[in-house]
PDB file of N, CA and C in Angstrom:
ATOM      1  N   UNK A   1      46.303  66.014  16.047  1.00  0.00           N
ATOM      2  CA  UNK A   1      46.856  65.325  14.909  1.00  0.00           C
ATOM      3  C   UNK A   1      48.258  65.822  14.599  1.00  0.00           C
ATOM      4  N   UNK A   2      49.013  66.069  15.618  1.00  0.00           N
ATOM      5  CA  UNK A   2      50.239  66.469  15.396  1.00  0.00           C
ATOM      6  C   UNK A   2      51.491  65.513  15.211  1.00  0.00           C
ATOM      7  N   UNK A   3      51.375  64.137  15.705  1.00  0.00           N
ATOM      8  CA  UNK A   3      52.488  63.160  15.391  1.00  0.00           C
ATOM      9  C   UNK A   3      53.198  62.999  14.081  1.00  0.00           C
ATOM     10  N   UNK A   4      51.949  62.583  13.783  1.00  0.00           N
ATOM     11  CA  UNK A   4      52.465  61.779  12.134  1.00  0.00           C
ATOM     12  C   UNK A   4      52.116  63.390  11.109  1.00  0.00           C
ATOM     13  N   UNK A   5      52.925  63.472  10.272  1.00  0.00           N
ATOM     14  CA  UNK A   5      53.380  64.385   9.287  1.00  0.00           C
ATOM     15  C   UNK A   5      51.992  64.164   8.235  1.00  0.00           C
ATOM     16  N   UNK A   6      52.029  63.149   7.650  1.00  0.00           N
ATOM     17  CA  UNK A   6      50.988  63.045   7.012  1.00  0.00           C
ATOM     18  C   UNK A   6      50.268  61.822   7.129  1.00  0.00           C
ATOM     19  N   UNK A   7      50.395  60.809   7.738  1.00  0.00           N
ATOM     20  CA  UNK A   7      49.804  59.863   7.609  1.00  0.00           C
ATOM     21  C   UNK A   7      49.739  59.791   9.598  1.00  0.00           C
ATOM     22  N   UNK A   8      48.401  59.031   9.326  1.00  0.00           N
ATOM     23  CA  UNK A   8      47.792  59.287  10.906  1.00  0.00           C
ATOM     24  C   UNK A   8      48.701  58.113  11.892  1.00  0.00           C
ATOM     25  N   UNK A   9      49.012  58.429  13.005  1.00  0.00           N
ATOM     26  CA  UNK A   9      49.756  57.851  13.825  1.00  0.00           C
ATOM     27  C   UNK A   9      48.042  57.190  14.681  1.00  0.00           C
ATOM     28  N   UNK A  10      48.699  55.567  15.362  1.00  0.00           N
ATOM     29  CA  UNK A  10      46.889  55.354  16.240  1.00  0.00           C
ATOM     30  C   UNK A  10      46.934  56.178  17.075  1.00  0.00           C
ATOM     31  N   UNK A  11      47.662  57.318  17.863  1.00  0.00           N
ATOM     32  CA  UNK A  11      47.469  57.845  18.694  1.00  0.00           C
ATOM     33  C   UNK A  11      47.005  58.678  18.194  1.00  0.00           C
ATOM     34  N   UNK A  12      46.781  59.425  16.741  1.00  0.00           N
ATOM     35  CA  UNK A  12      46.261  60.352  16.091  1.00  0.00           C
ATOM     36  C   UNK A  12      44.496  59.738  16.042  1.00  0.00           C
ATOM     37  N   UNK A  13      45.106  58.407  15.568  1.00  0.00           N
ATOM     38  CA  UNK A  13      43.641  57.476  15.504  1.00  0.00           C
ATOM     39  C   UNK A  13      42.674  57.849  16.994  1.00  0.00           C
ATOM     40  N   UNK A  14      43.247  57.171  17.842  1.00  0.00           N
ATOM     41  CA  UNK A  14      42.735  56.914  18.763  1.00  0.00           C
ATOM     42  C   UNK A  14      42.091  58.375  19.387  1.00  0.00           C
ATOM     43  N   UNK A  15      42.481  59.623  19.191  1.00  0.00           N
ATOM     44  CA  UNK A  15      42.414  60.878  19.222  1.00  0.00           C
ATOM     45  C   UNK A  15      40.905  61.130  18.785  1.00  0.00           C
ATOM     46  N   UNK A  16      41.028  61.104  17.724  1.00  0.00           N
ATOM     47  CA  UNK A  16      39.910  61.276  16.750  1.00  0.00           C
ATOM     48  C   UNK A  16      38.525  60.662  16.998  1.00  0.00           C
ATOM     49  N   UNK A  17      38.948  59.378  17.765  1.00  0.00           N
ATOM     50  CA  UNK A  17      37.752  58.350  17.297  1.00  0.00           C
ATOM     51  C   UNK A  17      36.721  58.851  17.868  1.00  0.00           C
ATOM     52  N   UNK A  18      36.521  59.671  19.218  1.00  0.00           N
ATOM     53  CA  UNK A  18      35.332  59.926  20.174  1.00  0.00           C
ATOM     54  C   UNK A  18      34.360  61.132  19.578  1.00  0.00           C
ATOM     55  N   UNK A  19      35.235  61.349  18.402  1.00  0.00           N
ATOM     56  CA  UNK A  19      34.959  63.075  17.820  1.00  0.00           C
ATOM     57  C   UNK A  19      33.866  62.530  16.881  1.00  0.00           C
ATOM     58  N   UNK A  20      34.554  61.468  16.100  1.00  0.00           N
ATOM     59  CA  UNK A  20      33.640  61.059  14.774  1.00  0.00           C
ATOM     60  C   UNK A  20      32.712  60.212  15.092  1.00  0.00           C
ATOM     61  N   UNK A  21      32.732  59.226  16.375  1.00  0.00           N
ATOM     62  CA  UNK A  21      31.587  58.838  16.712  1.00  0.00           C
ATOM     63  C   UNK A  21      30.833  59.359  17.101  1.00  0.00           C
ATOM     64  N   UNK A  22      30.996  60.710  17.712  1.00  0.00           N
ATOM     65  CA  UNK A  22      29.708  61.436  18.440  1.00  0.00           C
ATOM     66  C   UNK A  22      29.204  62.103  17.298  1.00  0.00           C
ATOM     67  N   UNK A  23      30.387  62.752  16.184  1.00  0.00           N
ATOM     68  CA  UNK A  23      29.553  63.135  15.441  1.00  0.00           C
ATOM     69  C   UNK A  23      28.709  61.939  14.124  1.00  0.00           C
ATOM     70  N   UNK A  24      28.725  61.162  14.276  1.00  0.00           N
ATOM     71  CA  UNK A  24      28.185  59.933  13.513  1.00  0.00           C
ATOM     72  C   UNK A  24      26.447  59.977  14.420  1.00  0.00           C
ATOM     73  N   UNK A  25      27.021  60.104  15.402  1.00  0.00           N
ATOM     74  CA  UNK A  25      25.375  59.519  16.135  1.00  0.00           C
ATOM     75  C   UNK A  25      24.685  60.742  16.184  1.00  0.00           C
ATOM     76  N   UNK A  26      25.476  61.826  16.188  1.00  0.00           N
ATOM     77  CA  UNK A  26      24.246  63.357  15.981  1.00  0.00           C
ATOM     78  C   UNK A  26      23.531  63.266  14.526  1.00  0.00           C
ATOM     79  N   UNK A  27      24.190  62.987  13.986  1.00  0.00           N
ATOM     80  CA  UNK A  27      23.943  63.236  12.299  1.00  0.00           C
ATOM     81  C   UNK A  27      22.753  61.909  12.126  1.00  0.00           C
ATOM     82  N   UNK A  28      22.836  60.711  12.568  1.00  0.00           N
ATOM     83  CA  UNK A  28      21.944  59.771  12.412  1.00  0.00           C
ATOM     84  C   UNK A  28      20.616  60.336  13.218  1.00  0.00           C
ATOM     85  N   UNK A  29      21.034  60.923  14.731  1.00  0.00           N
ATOM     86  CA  UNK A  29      19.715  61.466  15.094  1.00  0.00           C
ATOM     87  C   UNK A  29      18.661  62.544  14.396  1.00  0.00           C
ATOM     88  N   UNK A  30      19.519  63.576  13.844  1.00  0.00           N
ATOM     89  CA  UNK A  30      19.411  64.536  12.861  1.00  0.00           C
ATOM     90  C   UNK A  30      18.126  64.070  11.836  1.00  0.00           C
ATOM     91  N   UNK A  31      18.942  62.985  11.087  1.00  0.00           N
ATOM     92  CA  UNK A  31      18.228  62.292  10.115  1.00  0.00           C
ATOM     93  C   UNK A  31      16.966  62.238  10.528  1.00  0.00           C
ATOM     94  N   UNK A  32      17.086  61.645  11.603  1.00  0.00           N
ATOM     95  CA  UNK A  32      15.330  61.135  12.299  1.00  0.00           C
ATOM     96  C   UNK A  32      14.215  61.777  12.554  1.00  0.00           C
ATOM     97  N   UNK A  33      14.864  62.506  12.997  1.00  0.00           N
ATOM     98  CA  UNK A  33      14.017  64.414  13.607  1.00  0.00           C
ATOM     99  C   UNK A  33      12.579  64.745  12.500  1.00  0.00           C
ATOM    100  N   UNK A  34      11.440  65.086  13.087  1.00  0.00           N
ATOM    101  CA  UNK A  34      10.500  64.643  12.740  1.00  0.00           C
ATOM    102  C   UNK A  34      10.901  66.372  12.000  1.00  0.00           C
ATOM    103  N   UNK A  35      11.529  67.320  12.421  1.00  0.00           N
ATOM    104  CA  UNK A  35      11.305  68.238  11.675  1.00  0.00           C
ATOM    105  C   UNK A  35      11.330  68.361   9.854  1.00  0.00           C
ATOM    106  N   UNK A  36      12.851  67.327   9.982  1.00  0.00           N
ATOM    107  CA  UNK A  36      12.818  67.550   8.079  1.00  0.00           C
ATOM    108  C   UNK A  36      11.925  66.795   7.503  1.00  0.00           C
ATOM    109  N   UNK A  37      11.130  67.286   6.391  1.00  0.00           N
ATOM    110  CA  UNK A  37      10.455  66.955   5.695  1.00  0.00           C
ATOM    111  C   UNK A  37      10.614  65.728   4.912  1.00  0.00           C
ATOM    112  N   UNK A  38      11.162  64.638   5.194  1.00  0.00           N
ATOM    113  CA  UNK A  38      11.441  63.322   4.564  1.00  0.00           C
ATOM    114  C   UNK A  38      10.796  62.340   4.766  1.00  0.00           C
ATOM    115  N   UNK A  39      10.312  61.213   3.301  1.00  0.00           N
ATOM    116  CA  UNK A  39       9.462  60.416   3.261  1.00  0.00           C
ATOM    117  C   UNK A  39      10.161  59.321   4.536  1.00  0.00           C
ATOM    118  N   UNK A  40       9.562  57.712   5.083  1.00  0.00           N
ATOM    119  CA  UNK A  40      10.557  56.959   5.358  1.00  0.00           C
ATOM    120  C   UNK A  40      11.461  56.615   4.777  1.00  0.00           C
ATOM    121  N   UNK A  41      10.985  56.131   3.851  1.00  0.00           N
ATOM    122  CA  UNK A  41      12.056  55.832   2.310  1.00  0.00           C
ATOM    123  C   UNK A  41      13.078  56.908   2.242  1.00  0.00           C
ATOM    124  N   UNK A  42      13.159  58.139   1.997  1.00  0.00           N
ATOM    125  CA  UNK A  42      14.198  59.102   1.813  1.00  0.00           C
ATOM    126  C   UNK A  42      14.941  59.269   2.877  1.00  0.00           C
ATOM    127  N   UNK A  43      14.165  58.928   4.567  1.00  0.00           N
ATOM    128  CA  UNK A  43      14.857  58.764   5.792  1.00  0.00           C
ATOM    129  C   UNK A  43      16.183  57.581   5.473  1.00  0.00           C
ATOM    130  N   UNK A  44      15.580  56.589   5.239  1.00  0.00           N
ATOM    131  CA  UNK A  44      16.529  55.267   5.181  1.00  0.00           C
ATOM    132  C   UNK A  44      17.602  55.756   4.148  1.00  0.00           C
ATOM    133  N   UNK A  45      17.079  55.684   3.056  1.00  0.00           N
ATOM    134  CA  UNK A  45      18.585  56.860   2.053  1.00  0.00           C
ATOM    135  C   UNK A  45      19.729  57.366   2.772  1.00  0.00           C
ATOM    136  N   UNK A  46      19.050  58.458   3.494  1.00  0.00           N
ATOM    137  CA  UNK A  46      20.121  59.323   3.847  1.00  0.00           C
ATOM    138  C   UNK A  46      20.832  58.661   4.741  1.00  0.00           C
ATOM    139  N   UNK A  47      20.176  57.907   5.670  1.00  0.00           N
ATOM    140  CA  UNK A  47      21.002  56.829   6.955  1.00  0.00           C
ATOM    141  C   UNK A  47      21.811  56.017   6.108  1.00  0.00           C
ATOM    142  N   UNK A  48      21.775  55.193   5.247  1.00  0.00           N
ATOM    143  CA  UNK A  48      22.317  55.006   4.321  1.00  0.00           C
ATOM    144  C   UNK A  48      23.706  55.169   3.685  1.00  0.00           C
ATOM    145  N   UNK A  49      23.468  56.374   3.604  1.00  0.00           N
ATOM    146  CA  UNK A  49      24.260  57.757   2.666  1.00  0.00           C
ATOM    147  C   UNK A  49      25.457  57.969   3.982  1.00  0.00           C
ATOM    148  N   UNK A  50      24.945  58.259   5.110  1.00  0.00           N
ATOM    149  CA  UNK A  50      25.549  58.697   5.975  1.00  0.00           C
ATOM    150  C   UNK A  50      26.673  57.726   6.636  1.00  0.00           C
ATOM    151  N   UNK A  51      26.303  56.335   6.686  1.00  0.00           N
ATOM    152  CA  UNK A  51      26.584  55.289   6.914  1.00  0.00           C
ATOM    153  C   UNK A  51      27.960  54.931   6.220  1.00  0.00           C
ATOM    154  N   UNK A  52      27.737  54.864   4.682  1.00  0.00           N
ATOM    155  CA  UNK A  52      28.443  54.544   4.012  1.00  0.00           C
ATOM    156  C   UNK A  52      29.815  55.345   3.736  1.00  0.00           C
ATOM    157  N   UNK A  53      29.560  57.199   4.428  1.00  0.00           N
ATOM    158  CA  UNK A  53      30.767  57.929   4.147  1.00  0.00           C
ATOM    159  C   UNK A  53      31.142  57.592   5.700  1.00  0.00           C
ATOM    160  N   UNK A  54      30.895  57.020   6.314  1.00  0.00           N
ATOM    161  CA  UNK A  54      31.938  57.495   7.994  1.00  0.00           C
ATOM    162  C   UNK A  54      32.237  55.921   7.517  1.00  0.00           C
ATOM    163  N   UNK A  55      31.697  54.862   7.127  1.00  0.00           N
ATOM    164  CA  UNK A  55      32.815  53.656   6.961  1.00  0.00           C
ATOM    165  C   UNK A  55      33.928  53.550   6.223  1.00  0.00           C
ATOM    166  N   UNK A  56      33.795  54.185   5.061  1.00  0.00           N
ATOM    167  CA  UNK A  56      35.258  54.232   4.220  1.00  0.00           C
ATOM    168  C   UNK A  56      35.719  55.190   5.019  1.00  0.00           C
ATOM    169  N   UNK A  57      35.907  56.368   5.569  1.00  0.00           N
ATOM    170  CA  UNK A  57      36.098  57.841   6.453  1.00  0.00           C
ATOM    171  C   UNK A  57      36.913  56.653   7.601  1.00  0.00           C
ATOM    172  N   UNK A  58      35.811  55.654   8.137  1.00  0.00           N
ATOM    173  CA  UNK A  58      36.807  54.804   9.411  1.00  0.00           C
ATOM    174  C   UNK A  58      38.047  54.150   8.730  1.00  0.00           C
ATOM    175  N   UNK A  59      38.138  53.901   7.363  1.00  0.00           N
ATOM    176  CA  UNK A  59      39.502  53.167   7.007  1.00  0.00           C
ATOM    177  C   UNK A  59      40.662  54.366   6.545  1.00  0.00           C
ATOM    178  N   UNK A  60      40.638  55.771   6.480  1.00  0.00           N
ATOM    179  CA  UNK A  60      41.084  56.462   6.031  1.00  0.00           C
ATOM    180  C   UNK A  60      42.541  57.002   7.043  1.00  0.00           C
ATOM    181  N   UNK A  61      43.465  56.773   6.835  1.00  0.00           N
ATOM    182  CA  UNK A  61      44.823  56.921   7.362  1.00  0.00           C
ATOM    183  C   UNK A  61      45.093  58.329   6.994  1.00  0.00           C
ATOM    184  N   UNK A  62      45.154  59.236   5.832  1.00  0.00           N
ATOM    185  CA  UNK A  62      45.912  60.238   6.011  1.00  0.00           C
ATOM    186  C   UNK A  62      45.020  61.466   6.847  1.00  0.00           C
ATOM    187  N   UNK A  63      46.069  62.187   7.786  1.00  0.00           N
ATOM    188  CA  UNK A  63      45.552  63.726   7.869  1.00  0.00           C
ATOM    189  C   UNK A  63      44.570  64.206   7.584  1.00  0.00           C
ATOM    190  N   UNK A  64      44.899  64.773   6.331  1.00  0.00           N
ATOM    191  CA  UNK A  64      43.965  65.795   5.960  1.00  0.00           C
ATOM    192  C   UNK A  64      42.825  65.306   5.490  1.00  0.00           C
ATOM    193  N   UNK A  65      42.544  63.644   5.230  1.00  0.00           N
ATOM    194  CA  UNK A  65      41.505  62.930   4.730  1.00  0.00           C
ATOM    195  C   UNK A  65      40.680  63.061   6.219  1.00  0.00           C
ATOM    196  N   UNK A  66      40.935  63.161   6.926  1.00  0.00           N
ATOM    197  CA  UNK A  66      40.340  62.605   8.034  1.00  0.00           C
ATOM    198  C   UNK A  66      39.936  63.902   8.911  1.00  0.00           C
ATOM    199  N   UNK A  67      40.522  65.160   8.783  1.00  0.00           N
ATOM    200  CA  UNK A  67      40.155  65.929   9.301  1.00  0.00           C
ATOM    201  C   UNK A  67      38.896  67.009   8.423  1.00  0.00           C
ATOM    202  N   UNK A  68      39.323  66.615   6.613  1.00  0.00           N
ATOM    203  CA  UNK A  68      38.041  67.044   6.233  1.00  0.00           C
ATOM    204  C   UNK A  68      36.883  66.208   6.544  1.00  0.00           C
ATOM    205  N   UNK A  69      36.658  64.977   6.797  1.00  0.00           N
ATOM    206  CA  UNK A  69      35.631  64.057   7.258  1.00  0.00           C
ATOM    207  C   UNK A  69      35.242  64.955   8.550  1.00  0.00           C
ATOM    208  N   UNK A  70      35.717  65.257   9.239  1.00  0.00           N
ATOM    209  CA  UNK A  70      35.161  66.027  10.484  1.00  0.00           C
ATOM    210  C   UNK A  70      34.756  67.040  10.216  1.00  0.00           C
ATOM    211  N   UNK A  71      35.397  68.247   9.267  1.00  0.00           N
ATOM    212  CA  UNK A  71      34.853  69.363   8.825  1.00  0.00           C
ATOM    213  C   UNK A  71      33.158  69.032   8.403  1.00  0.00           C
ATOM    214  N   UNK A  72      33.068  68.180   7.312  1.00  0.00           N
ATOM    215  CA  UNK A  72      31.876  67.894   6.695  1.00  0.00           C
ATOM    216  C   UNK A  72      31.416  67.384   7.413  1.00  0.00           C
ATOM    217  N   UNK A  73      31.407  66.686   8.371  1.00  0.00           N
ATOM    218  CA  UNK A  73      30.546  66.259   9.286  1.00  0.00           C
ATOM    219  C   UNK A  73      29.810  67.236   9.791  1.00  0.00           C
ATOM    220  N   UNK A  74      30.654  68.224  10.625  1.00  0.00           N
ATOM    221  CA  UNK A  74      30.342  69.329  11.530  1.00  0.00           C
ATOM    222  C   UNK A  74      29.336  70.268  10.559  1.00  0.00           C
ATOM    223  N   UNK A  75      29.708  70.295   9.446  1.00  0.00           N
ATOM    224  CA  UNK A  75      28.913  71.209   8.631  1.00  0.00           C
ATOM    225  C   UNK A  75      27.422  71.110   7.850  1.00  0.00           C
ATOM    226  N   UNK A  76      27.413  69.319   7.513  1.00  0.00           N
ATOM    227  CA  UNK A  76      26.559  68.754   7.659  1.00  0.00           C
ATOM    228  C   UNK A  76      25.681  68.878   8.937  1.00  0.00           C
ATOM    229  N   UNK A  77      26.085  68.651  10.295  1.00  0.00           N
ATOM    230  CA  UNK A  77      25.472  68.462  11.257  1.00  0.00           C
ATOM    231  C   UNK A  77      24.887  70.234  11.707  1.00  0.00           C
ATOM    232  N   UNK A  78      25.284  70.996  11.253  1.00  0.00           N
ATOM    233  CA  UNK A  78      24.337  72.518  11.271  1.00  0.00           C
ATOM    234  C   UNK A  78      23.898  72.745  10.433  1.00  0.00           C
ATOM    235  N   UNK A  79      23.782  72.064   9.372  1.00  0.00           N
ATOM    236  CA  UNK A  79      22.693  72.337   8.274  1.00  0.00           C
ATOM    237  C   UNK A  79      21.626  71.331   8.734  1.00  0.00           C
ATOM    238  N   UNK A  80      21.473  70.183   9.097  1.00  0.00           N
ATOM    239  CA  UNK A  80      20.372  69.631   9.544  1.00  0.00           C
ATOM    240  C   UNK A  80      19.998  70.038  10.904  1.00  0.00           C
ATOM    241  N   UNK A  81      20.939  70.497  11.690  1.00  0.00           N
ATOM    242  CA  UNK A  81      20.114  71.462  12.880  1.00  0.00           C
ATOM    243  C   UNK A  81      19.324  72.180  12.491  1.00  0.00           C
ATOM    244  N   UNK A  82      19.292  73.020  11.590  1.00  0.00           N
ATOM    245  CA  UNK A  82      18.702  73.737  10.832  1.00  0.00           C
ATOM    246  C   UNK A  82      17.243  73.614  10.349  1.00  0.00           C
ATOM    247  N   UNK A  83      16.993  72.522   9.824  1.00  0.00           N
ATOM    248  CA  UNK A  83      16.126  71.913   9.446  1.00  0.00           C
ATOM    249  C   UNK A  83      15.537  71.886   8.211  1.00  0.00           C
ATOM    250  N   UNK A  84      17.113  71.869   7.340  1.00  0.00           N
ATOM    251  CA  UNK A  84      16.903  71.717   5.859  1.00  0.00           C
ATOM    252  C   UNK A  84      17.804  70.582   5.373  1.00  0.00           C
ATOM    253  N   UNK A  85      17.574  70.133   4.222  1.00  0.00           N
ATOM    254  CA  UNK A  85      18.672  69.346   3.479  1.00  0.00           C
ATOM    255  C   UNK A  85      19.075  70.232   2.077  1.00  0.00           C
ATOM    256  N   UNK A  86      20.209  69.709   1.943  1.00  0.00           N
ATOM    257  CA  UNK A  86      20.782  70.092   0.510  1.00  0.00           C
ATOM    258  C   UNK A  86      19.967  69.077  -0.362  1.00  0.00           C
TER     259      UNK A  86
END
């Protein structure tokens, strides 16, 4: 993410995209995982939940918007390795 100063260049875009989709599809698998203790109903929630922050996260142009989306992703995604929820 070094081009654009603060606002994402598509090559910044295009950079990014393989990162947040893989981490999009760990985190949905995550969800599924028979380990955490979640009703179906609370399953669908969180898919949901999860869904709804990487789509506004996909319209997000600046930097640092976009690289905390990856942070929380990543951090999210070892807490449900884990096999707990917040």
């Amino acid at each position: 993410m070094a081009n654009g100063l603060i606002w994402a260049t598509a090559e910044d875009l295009a950079r990014n995209r393989g990162k947040v989709l893989s981490l999009y599809r760990q985190i949905l698998r995550s969800v599924n995982s028979p380990d955490l203790p979640l009703s179906y109903a609370a399953r669908l929630s969180k898919k949901a939940e999860v869904r709804t922050i990487f789509i506004f996260g996909s319209e997000e142009r600046s930097l640092h918007n976009i690289a905390d989306l990856i942070d929380t992703a990543e951090y999210s995604l070892s807490i449900l390795k884990k096999g707990r929820l917040p």
